[in-house]
C-alpha atoms as a PDB file:
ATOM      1  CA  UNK A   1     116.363 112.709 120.207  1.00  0.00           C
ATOM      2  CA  UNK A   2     114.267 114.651 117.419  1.00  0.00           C
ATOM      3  CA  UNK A   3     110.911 112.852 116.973  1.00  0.00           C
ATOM      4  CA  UNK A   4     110.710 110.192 114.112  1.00  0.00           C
ATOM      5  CA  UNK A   5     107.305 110.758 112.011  1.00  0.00           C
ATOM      6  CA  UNK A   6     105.839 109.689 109.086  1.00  0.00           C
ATOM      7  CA  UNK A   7     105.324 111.922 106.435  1.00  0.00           C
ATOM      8  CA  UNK A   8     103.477 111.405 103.641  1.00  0.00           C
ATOM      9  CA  UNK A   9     105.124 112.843 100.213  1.00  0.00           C
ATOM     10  CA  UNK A  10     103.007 114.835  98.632  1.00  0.00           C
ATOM     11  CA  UNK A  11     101.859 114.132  95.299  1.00  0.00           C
ATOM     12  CA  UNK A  12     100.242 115.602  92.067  1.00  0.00           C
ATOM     13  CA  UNK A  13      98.122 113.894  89.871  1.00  0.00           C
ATOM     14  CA  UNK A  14      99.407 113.476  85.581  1.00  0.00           C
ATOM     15  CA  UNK A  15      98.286 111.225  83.122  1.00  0.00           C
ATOM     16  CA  UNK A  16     100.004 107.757  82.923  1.00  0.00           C
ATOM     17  CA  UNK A  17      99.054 104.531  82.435  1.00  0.00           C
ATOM     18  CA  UNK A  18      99.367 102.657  85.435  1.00  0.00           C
ATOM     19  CA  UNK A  19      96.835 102.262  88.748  1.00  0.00           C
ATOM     20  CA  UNK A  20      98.026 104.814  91.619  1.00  0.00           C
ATOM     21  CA  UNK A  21      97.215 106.002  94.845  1.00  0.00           C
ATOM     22  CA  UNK A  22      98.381 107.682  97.588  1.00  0.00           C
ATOM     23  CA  UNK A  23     100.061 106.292 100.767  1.00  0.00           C
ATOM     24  CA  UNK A  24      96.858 107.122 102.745  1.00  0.00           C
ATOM     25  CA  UNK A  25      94.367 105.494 101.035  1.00  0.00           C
ATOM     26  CA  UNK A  26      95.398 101.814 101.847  1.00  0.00           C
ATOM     27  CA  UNK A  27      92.180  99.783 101.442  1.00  0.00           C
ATOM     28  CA  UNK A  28      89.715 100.029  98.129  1.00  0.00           C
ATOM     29  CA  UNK A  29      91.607 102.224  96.355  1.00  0.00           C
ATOM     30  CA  UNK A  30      94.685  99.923  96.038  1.00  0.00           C
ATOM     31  CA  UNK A  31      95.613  97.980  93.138  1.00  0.00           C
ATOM     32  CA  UNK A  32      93.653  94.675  92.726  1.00  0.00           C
ATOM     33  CA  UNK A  33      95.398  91.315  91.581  1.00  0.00           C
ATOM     34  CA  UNK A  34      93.447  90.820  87.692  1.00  0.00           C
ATOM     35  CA  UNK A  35      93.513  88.084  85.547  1.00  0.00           C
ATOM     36  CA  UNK A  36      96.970  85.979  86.300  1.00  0.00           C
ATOM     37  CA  UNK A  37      98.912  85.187  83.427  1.00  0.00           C
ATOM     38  CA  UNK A  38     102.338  84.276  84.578  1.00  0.00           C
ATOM     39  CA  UNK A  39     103.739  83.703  88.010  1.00  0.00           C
ATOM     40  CA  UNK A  40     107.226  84.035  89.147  1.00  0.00           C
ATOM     41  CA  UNK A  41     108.296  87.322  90.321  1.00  0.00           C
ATOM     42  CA  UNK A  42     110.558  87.514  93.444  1.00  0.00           C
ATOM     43  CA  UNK A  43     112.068  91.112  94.074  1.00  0.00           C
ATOM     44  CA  UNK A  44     115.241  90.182  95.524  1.00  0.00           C
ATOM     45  CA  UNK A  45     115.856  89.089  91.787  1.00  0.00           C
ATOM     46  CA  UNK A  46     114.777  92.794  90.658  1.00  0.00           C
ATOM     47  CA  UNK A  47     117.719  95.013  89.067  1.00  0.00           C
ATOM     48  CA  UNK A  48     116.718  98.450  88.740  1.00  0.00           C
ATOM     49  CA  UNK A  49     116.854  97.876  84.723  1.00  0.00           C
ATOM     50  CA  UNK A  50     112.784  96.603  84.221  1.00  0.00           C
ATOM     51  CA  UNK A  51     110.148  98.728  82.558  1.00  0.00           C
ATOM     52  CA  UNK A  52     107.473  98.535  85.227  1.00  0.00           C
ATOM     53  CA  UNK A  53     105.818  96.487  82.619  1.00  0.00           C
ATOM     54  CA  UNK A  54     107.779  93.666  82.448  1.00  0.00           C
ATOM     55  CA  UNK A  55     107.277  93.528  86.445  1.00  0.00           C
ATOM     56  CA  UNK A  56     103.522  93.395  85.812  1.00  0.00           C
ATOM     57  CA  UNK A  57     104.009  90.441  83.493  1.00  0.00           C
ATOM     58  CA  UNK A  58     106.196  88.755  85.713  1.00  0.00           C
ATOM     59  CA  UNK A  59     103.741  88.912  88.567  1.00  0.00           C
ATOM     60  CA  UNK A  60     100.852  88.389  86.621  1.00  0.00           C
ATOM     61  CA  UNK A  61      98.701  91.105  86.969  1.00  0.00           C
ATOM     62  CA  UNK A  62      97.198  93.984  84.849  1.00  0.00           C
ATOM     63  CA  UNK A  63      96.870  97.836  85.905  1.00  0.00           C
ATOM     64  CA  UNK A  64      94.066  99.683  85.706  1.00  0.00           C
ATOM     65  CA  UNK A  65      94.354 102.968  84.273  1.00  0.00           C
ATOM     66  CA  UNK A  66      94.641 106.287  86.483  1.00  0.00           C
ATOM     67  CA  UNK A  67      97.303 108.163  87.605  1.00  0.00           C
ATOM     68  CA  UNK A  68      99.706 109.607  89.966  1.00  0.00           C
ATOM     69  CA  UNK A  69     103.356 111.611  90.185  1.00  0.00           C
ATOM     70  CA  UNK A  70     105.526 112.468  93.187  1.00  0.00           C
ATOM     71  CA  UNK A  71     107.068 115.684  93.741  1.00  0.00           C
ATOM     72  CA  UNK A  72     110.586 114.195  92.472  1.00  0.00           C
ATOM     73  CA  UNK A  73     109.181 113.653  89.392  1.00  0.00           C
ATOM     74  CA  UNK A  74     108.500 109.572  89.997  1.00  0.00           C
ATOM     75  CA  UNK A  75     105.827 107.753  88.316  1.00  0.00           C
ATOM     76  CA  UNK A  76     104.459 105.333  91.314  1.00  0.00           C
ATOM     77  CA  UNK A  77     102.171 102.559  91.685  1.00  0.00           C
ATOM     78  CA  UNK A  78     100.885 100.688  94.783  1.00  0.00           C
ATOM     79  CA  UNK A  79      99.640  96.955  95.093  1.00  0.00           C
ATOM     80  CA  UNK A  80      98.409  94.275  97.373  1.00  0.00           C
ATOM     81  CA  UNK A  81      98.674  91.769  95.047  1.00  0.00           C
ATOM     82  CA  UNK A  82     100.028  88.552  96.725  1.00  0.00           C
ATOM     83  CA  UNK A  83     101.990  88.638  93.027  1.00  0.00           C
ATOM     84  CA  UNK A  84     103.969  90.725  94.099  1.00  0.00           C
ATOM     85  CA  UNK A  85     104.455  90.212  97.842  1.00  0.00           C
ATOM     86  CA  UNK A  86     107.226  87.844  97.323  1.00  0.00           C
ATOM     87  CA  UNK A  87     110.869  88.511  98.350  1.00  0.00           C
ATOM     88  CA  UNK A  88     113.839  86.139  98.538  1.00  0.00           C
ATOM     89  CA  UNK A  89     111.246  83.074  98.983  1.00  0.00           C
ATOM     90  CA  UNK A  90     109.214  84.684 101.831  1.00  0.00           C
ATOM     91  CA  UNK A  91     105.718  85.248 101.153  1.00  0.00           C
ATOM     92  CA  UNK A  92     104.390  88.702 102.154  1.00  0.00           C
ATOM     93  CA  UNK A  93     101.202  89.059 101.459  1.00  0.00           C
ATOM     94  CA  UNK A  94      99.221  89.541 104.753  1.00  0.00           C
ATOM     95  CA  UNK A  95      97.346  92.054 107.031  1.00  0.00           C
ATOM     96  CA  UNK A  96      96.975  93.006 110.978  1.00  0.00           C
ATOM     97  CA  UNK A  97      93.888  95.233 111.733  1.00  0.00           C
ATOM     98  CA  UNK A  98      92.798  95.921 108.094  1.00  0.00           C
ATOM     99  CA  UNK A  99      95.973  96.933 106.876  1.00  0.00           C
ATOM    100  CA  UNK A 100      96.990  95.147 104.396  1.00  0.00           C
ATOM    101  CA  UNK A 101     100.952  94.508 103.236  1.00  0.00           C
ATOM    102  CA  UNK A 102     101.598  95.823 100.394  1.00  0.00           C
ATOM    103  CA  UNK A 103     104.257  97.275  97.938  1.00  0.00           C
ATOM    104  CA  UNK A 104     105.012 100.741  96.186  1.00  0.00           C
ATOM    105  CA  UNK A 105     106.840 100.639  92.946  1.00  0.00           C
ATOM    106  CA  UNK A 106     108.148 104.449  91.891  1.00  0.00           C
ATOM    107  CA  UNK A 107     109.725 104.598  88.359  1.00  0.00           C
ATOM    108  CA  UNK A 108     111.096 107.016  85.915  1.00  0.00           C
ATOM    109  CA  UNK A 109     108.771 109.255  83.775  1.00  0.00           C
ATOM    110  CA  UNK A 110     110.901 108.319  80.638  1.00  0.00           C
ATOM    111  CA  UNK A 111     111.048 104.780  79.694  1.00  0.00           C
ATOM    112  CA  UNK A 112     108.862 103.436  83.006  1.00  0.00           C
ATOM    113  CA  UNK A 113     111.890 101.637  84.538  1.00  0.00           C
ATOM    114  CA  UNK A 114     112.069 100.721  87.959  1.00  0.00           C
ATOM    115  CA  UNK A 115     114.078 103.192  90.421  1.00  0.00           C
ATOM    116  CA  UNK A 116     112.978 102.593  94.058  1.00  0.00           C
ATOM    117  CA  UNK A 117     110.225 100.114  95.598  1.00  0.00           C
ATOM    118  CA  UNK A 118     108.909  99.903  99.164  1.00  0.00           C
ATOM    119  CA  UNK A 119     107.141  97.629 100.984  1.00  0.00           C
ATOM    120  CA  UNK A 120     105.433  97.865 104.432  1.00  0.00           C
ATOM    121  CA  UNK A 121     104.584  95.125 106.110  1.00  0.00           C
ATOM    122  CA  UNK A 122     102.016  95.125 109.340  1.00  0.00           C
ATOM    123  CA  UNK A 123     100.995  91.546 109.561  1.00  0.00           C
ATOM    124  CA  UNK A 124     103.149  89.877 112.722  1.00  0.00           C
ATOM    125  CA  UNK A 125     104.160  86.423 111.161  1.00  0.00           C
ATOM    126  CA  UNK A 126     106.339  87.974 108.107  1.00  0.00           C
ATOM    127  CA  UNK A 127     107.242  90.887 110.410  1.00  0.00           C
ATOM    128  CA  UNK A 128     109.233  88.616 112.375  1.00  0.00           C
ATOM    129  CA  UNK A 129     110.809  86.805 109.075  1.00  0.00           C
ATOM    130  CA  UNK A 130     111.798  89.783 107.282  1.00  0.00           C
ATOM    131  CA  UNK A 131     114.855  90.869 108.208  1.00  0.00           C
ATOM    132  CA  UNK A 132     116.049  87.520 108.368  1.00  0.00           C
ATOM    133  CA  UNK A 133     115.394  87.117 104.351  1.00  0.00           C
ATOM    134  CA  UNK A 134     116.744  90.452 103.652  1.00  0.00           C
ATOM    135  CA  UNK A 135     120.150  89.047 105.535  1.00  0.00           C
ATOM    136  CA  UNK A 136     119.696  86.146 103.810  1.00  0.00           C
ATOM    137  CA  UNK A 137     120.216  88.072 100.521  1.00  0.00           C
ATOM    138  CA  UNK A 138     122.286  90.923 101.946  1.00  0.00           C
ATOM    139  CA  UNK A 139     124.579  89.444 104.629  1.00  0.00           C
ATOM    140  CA  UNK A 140     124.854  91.228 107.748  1.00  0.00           C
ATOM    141  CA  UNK A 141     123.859  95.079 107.458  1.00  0.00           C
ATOM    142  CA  UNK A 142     126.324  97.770 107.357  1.00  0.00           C
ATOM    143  CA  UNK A 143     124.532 100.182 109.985  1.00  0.00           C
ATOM    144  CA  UNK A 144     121.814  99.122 112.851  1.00  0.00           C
ATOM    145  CA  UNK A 145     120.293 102.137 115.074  1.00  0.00           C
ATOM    146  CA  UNK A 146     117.783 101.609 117.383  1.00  0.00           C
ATOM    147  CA  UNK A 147     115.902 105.225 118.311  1.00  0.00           C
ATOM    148  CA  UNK A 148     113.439 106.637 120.935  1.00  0.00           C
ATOM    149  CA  UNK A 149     110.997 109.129 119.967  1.00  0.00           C
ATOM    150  CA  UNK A 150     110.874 110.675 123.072  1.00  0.00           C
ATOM    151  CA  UNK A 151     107.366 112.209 122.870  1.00  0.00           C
ATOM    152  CA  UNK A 152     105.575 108.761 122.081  1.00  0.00           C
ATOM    153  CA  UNK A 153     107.890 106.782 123.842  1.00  0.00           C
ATOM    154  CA  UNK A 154     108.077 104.148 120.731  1.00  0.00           C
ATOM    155  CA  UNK A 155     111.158 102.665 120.042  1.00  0.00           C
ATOM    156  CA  UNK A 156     112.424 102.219 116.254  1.00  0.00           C
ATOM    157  CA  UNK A 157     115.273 100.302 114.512  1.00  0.00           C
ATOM    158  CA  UNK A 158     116.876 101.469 111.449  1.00  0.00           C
ATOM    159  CA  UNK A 159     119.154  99.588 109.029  1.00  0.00           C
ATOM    160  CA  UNK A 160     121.051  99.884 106.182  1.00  0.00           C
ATOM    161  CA  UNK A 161     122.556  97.497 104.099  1.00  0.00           C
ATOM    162  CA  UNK A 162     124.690  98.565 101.007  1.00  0.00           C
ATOM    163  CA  UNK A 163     125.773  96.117  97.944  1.00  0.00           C
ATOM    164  CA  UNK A 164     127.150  97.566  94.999  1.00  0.00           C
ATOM    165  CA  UNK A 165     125.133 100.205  94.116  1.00  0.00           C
ATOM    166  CA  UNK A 166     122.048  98.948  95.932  1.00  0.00           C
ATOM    167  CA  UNK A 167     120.664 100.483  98.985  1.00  0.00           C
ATOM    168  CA  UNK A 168     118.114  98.956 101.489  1.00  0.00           C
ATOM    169  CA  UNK A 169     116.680 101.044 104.022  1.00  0.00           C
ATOM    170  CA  UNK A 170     114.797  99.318 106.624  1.00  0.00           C
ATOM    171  CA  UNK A 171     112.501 100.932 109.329  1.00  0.00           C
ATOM    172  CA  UNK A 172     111.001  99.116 112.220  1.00  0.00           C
ATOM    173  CA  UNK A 173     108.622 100.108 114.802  1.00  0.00           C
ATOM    174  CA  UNK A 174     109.176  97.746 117.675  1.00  0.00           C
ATOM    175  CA  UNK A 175     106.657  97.071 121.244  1.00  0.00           C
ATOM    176  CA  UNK A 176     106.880  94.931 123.617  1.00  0.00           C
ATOM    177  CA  UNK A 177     105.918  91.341 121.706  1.00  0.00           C
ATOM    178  CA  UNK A 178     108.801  92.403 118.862  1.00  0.00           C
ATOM    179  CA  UNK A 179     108.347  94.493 115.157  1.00  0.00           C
ATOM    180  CA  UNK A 180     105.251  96.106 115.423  1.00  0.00           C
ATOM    181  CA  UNK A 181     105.643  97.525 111.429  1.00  0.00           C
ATOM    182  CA  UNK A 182     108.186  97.671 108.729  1.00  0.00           C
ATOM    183  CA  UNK A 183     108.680  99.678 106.198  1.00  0.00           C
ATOM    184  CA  UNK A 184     111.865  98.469 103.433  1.00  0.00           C
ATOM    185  CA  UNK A 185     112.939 101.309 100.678  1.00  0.00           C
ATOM    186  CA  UNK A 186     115.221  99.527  98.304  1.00  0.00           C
ATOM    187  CA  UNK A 187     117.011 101.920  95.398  1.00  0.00           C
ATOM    188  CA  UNK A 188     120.140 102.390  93.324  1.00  0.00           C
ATOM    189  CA  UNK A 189     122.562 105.064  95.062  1.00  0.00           C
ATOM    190  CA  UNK A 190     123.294 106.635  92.043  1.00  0.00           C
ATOM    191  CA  UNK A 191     119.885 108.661  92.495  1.00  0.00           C
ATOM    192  CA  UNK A 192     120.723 110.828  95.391  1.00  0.00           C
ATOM    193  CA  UNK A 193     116.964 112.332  95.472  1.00  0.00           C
ATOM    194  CA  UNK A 194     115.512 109.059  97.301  1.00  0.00           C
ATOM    195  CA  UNK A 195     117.798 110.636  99.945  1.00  0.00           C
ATOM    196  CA  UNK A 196     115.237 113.353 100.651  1.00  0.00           C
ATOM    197  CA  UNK A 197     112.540 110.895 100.048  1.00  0.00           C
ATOM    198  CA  UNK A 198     113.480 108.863 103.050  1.00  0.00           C
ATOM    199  CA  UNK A 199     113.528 111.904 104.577  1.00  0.00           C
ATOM    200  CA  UNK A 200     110.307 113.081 103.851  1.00  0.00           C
ATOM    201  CA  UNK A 201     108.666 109.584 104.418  1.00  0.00           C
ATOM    202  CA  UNK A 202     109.709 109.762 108.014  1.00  0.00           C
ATOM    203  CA  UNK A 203     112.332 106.481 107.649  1.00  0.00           C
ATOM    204  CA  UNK A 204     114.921 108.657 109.583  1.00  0.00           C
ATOM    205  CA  UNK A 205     115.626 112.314 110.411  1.00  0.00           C
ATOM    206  CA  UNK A 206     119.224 112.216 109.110  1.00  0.00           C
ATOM    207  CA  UNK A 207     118.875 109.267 106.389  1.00  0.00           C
ATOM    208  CA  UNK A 208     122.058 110.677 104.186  1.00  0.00           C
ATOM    209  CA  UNK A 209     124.373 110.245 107.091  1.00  0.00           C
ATOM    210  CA  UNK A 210     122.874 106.487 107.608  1.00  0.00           C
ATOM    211  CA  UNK A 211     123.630 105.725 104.259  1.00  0.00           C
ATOM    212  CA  UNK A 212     126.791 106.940 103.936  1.00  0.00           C
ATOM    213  CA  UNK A 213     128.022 104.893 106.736  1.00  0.00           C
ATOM    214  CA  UNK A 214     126.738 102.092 104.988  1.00  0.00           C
ATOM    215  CA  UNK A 215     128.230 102.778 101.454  1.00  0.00           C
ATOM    216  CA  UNK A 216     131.585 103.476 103.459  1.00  0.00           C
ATOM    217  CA  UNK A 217     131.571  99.742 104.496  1.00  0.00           C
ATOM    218  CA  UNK A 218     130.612  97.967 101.621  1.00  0.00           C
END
């Protein structure tokens, strides 16, 4: 098959008022956990209707002030924050080989509410547990593929999972010993440009057709 890659989306720097940074730059440049004020945020619970605010709140933890904007016109913001590493009960937070778990938040320019978030995870105890809470949340997934990339020789499994109007996208790089990474988008459907995102992001070479499998079957 076509070689699976990861591409990073190119971004362009605005003014807003949350801490940003690009998918490269994993370690010091990633938002820092700040003075807790409330705890309580699990993003299985999340909507697609909160202000990226309220999210803050909820995990307890303030932004720092920079900014960054994707080509779609997303505002995004990235974190390591154990406040926000939680999903359906299963702690995230973690790392493997100084890279650190972590979660990217993208939201609309107007009004700052949520649209898509992503987490990649790289440390091997919640690698093996993820899925599992996802189905535990989900049910069974619509669409499973496992893929070769045929120049590397690394296997990958891909699966979808549709609810409503709620998409999750799930990459996995597998080796020998199990899930070597995973990478979750989770989005509304009615925004058909996280389409091309995936896309772009390397999560699968034809991620339309993946997902309209799944929406088929919901």
């Amino acid at each position: 098959m076509k070689k699976i890659a990861f591409f990073i989306l190119l971004s362009v720097i605005t003014p807003v008022c949350f801490s940003k940074n690009n998918d490269v730059d994993i370690g010091s440049n990633a938002i820092q956990s700040s003075n807790p004020v409330s705890v309580g945020l699990d993003l299985a619970n999340l909507t697609f209707k909160e202000s990226i605010q309220s999210i803050y709140k909820l995990a307890g933890i303030d932004a720092v002030s920079s900014g960054e904007k994707t080509l779609f016109g997303y505002e995004r913001t990235e974190s390591s924050s154990p406040g926000f590493l939680n999903y359906n009960g299963l702690a995230l937070a973690g790392e493997f080989e100084d890279m650190k778990n972590k979660i990217v938040f993208h939201f609309s320019e107007d009004g700052e509410v949520l649209s898509m978030y992503e987490l990649r995870i790289y440390s091997q105890s919640q690698n093996s547990q993820f899925a599992g809470a996802i189905q535990k949340k989900m049910g069974a997934p619509s669409v499973t593929k496992l893929s070769t990339d045929d120049e590397s020789g690394v296997n990958f499994k891909q699966t979808v999972w549709a609810k409503g109007d709620v998409v999750y996208f799930l990459l996995q790089e597998l080796d020998k010993t199990g899930i070597k990474t995973s990478n979750l988008a989770v989005f509304e459907n009615s925004d058909k440009n996280f389409y091309k995102l995936l896309g772009q992001k390397g999560y699968a070479i034809d991620p339309t057709s993946l997902i309209n499998e799944a929406l088929k079957l919901r």
